[in-house]
Every structure is written in C-alpha cells, then in structure tokens.
Protein backbone atom coordinates (compact mmCIF):
# COMPACT_ATOMS: atom_id res chain seq x y z
CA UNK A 1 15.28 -18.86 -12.90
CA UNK A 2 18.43 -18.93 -10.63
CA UNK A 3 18.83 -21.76 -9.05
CA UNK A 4 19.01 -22.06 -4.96
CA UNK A 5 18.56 -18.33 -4.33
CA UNK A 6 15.00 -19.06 -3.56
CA UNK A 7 13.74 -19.77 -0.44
CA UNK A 8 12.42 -23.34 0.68
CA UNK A 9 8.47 -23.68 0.18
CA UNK A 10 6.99 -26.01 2.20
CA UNK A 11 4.19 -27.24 4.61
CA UNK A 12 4.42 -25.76 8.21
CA UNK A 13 2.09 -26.54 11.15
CA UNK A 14 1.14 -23.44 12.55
CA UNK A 15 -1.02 -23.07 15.98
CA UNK A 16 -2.78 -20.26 17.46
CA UNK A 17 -2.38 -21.10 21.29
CA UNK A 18 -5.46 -18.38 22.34
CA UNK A 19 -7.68 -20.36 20.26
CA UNK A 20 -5.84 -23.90 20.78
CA UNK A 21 -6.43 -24.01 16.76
CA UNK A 22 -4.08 -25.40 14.42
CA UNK A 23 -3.15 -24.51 10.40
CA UNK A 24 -0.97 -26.74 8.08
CA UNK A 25 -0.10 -23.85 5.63
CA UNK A 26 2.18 -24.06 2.58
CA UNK A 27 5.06 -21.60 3.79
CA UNK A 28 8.46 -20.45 3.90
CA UNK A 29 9.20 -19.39 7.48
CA UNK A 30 12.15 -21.25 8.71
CA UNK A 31 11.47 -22.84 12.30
CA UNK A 32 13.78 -25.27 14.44
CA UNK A 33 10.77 -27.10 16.04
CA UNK A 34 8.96 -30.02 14.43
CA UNK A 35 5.85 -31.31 15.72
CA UNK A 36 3.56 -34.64 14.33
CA UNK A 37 0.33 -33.80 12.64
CA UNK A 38 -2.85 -35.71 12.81
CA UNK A 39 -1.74 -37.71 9.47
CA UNK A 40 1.41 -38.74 11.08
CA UNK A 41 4.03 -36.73 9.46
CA UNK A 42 6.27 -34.27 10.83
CA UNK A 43 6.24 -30.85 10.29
CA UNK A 44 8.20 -27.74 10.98
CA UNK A 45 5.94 -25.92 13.78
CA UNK A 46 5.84 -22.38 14.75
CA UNK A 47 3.17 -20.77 17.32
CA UNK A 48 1.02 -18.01 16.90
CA UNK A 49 -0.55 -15.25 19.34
CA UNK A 50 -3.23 -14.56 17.21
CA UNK A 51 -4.88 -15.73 13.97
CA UNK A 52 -8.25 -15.55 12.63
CA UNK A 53 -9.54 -18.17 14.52
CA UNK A 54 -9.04 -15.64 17.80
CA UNK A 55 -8.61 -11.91 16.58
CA UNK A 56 -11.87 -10.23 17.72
CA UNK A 57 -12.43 -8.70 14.31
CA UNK A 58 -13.12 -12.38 12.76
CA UNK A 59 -14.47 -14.09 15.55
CA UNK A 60 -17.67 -11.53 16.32
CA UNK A 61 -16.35 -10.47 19.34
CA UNK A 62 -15.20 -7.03 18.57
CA UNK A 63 -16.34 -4.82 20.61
CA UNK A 64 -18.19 -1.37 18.98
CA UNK A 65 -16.67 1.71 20.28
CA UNK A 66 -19.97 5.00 20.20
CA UNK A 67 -17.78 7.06 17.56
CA UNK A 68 -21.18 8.84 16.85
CA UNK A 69 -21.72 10.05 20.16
CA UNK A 70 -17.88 11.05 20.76
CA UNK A 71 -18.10 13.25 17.49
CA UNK A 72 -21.17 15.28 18.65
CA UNK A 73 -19.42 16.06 21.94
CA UNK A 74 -16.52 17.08 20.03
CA UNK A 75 -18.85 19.38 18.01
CA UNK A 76 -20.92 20.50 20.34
CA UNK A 77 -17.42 21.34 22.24
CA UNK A 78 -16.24 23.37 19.50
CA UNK A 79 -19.06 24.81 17.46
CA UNK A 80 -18.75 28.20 19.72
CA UNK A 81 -15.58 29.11 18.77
C-alpha cells in the first residue's frame, strides 16, 4: 500500500442531540471539536440530527400511511375511463 494517502481511522464520539444519545464509532470524519468521554479520554466529536436511536423507522414510531385505501380511490377514480 501507499503510504499517507489514506485517510486517518480513528475513534470519534458521535451524539444524536434529538435523542440526547451518544456513539463512540471507529471513523474517519475529520472534526475540529473534541469532547471527554465517560472513560476519560478525549475524542474528536461531531453531532448528529438523527441516528437510529431517533429516526421513526427504528424507534417504532413511524407512522403508517392507508396506501390501500388511497389505491382503491385511485381505481375506483379511473376504472371508467
């Protein structure tokens, strides 16, 4: 391999602030903030909108749109033509 054309891999804090969750992910986004982790170390930190731990699809919350009942209108609507 080449030598220092690769990027740098290492540990970054990342938090979801909708969820107030946090993630200490191997990574190689490059961030200017550092933040201390529960273990005491400092890591590079970057903040999230959303993340699993508050995207509707993973939490349970999504909400089920009547596709079913739009489909028949659209159908119904139609079938005389």
């Amino acid at each position: 391999m080449k030598k220092d054309i690769h990027p740098e891999y290492r540990e970054v804090l990342f938090h979801d602030v909708g969820a107030d969750k946090y993630f200490l992910i191997k990574s190689t986004l490059k961030t200017d903030q550092t933040k201390e982790w529960e273990d005491g170390q400092t890591y590079p930190y970057y903040t999230l909108d959303i993340s699993s731990a508050s995207h509707p699809y993973y939490t349970g919350k999504q909400k089920m749109i009547d596709t079913a009942g739009q489909v028949d209108k659209f159908k119904k609507r139609y079938s005389k033509t």
